[in-house]
N, C-alpha and C. Protein backbone atom coordinates (compact mmCIF):
# COMPACT_ATOMS: atom_id res chain seq x y z
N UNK A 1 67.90 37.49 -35.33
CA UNK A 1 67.68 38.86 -34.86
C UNK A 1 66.70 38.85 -33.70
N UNK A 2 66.76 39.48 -32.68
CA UNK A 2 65.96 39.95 -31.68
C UNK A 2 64.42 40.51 -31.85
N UNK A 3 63.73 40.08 -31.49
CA UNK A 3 62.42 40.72 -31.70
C UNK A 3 61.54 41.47 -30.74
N UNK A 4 62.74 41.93 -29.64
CA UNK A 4 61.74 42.43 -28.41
C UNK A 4 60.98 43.93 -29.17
N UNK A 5 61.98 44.69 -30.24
CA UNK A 5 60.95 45.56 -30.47
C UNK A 5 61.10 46.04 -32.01
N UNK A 6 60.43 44.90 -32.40
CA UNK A 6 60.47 44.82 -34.17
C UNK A 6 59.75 45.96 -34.94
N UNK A 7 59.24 47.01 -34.02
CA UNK A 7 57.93 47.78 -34.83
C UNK A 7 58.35 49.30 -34.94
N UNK A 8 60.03 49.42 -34.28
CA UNK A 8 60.48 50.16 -33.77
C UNK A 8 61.81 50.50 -34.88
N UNK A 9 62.11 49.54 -35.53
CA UNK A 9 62.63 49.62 -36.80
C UNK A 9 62.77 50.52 -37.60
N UNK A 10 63.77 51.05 -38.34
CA UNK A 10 63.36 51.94 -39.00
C UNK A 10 63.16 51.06 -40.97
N UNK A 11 63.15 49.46 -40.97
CA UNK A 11 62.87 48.91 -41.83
C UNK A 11 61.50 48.93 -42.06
N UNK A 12 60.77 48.56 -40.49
CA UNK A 12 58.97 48.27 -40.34
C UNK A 12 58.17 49.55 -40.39
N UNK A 13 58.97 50.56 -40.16
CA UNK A 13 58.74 52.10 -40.31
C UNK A 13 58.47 52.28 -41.83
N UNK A 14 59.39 51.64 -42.77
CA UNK A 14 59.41 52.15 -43.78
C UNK A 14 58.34 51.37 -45.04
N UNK A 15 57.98 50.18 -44.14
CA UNK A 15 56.74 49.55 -44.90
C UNK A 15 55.50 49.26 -44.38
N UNK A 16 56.15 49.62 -43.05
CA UNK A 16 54.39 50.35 -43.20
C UNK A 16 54.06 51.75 -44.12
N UNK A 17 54.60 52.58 -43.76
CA UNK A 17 54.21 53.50 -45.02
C UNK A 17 54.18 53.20 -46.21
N UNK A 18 54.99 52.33 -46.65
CA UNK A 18 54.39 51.96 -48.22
C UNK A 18 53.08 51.06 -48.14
N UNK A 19 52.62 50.24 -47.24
CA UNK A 19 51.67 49.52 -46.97
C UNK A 19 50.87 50.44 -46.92
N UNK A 20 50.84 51.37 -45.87
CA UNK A 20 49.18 52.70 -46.08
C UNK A 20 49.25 53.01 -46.75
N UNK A 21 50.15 53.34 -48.13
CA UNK A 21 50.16 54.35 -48.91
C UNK A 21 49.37 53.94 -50.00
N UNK A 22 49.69 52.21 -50.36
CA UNK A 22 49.01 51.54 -50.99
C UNK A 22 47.42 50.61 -51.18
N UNK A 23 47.57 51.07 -50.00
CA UNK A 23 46.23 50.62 -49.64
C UNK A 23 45.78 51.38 -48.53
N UNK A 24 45.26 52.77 -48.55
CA UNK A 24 45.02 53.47 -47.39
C UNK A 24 43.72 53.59 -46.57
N UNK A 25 42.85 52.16 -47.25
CA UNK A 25 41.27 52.34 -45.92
C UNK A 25 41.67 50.86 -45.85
N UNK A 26 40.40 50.71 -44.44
CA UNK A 26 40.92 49.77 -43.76
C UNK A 26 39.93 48.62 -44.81
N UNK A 27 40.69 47.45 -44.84
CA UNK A 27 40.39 46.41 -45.63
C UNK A 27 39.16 45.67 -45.07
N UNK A 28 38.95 45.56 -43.45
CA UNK A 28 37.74 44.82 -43.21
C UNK A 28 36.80 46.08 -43.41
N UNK A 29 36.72 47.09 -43.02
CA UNK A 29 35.73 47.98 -43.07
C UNK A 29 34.98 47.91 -44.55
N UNK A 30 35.92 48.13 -45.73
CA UNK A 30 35.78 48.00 -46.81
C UNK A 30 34.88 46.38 -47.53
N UNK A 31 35.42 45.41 -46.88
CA UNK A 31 34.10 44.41 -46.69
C UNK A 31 32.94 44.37 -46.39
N UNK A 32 32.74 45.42 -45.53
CA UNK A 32 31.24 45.91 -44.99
C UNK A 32 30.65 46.88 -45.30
N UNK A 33 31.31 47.88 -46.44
CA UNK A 33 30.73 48.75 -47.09
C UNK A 33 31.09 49.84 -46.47
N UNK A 34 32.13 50.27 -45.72
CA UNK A 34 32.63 51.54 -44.84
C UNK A 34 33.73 51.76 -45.47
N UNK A 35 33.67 53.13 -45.29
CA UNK A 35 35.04 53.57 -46.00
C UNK A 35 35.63 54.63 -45.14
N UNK A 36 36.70 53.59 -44.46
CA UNK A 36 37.40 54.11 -43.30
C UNK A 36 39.23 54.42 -43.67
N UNK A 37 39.96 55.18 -43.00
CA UNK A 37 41.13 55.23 -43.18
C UNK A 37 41.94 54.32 -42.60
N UNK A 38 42.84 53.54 -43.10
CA UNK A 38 43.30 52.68 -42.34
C UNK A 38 44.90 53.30 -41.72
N UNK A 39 45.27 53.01 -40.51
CA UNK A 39 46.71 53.70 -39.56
C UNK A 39 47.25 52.44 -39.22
N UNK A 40 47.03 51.04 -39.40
CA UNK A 40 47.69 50.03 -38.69
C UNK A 40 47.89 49.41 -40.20
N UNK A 41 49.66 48.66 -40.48
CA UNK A 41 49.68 47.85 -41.19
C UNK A 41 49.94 46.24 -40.47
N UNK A 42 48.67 45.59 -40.88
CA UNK A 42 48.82 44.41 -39.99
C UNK A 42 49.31 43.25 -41.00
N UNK A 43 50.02 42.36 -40.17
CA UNK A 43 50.57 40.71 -40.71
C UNK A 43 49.19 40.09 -40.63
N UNK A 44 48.71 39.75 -41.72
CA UNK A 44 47.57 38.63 -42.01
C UNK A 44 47.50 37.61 -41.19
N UNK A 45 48.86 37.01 -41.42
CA UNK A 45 49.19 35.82 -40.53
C UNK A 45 50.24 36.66 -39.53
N UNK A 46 49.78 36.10 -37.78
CA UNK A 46 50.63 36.56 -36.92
C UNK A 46 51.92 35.94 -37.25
N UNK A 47 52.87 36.52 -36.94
CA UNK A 47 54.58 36.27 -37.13
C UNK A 47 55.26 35.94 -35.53
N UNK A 48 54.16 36.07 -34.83
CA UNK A 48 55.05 35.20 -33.47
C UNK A 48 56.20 35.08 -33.29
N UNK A 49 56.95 36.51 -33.43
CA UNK A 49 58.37 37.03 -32.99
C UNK A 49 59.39 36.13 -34.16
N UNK A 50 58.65 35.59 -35.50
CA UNK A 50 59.50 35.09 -36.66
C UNK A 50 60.02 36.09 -37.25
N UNK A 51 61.42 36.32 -37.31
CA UNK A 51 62.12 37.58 -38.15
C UNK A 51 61.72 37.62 -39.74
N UNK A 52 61.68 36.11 -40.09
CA UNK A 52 61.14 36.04 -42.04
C UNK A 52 59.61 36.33 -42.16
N UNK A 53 58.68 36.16 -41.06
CA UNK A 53 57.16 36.15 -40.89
C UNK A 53 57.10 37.56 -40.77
N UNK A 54 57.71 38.53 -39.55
CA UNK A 54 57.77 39.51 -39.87
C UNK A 54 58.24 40.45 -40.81
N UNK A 55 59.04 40.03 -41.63
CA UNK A 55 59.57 40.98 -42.30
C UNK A 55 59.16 40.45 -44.25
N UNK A 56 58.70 39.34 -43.97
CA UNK A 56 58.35 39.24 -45.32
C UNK A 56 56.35 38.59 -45.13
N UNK A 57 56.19 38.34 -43.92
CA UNK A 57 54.90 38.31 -44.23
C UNK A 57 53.75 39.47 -44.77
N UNK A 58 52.73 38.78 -45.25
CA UNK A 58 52.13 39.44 -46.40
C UNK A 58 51.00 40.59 -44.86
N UNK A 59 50.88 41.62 -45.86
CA UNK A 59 50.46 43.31 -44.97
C UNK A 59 48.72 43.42 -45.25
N UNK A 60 47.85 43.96 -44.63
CA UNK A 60 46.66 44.29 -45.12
C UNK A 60 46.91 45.85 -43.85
N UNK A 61 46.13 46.50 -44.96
CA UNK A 61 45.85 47.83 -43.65
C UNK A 61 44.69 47.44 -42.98
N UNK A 62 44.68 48.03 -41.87
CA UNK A 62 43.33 47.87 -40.87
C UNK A 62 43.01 49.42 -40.19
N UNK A 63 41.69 50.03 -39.95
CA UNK A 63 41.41 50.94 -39.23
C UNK A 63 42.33 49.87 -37.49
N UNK A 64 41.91 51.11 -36.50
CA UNK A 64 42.31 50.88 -35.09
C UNK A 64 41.40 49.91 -34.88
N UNK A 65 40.05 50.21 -34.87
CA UNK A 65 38.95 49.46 -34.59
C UNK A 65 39.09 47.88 -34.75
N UNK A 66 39.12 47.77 -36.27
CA UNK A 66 39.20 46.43 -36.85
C UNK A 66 40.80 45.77 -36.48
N UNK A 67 41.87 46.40 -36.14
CA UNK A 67 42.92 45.41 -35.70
C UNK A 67 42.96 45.19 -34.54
N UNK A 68 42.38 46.46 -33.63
CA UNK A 68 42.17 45.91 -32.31
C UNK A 68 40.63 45.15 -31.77
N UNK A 69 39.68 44.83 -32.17
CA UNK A 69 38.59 44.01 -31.93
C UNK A 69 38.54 43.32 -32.73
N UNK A 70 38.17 43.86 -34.38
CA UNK A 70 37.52 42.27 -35.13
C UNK A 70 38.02 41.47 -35.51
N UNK A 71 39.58 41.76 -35.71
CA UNK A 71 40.92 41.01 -35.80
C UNK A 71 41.50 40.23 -34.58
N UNK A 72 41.35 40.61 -33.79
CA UNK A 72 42.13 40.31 -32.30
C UNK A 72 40.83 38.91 -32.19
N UNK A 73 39.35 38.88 -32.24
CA UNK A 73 38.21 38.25 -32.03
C UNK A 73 38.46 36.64 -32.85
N UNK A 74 38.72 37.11 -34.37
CA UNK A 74 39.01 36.39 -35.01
C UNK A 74 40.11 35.34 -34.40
N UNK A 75 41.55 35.64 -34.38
CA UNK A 75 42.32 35.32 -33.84
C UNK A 75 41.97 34.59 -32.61
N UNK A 76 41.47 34.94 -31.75
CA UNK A 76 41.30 34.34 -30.71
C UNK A 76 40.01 33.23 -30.44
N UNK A 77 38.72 33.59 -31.50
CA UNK A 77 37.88 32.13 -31.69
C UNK A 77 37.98 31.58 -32.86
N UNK A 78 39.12 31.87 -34.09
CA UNK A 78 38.73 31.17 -34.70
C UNK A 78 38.24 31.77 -36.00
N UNK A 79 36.91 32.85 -35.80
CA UNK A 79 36.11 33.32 -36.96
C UNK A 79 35.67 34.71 -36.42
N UNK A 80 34.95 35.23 -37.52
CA UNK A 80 34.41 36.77 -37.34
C UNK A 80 33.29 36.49 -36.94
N UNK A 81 32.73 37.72 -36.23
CA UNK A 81 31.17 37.54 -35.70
C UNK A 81 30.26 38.49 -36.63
N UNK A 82 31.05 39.31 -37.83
CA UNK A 82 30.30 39.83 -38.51
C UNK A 82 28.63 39.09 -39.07
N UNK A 83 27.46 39.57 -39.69
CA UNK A 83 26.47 38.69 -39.82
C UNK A 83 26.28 39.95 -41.71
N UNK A 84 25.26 38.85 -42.04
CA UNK A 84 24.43 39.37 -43.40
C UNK A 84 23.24 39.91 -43.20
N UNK A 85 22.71 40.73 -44.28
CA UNK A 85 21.21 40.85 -43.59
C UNK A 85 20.38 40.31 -42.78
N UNK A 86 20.44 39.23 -43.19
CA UNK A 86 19.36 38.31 -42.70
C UNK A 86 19.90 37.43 -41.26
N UNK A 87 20.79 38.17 -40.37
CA UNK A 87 21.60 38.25 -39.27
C UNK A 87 22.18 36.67 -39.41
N UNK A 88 22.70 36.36 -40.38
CA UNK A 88 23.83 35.19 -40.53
C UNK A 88 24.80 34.95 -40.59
N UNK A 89 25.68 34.33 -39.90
CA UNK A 89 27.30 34.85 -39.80
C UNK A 89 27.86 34.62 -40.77
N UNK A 90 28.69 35.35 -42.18
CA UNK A 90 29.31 35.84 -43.08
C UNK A 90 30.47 34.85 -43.37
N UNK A 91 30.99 34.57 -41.86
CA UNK A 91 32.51 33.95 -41.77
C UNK A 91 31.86 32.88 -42.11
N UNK A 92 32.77 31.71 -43.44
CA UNK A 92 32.08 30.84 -43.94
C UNK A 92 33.32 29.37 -42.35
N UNK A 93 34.26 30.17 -41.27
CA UNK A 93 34.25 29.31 -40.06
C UNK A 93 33.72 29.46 -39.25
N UNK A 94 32.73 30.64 -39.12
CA UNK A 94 31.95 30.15 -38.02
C UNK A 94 31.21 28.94 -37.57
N UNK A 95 30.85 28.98 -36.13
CA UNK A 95 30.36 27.28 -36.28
C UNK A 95 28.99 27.11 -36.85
N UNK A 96 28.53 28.07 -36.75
CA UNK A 96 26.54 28.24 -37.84
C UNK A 96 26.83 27.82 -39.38
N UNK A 97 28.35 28.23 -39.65
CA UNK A 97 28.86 27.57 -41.45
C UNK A 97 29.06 26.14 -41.95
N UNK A 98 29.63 25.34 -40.76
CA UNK A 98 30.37 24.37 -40.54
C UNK A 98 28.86 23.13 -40.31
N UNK A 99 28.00 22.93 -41.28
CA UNK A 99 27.21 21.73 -41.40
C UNK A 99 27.64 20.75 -42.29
């Protein structure tokens, strides 16, 4: 199958709504103690135009925020830059984890 516009579906239409419905704040926010609404159902693992990745990979909701920065960040170094009180990075890949 073609994947120029997989999101456009009226299959991916129909799970994402069961995806918000089931889980309707955003999952990283909810790690950090925020309790946000989540509008994006994102692939955990990117599916890189895979028709079985997309359509059977596993869903987390995300606010806008968190799929477009702390997700996109991740993805692209590797790890989160989130920190703990004691301003320490959380992500057990960051490279401050990795001794």
């Amino acid at each position: 199958m073609n994947l120029d516009h997989p999101h456009g579906t009226a299959y991916w239409k129909r799970r994402r709504l069961l995806q918000l419905k089931a889980e309707p704040l955003c999952r990283m926010c909810l790690r950090n103690g925020i309790v946000r609404t989540a509008t994006i159902a994102d692939h955990i693992e990117p599916h890189h135009n895979d028709w079985n990745k997309f359509k059977l990979g596993e869903l987390q909701s995300l606010c806008e925020q968190c799929h477009n920065q702390t997700k996109r960040m991740i993805e692209l170094q590797g790890y989160g830059l989130e920190v703990d009180d004691d301003g320490w990075p959380i992500d057990p890949n960051h490279p401050a984890n990795r001794i």
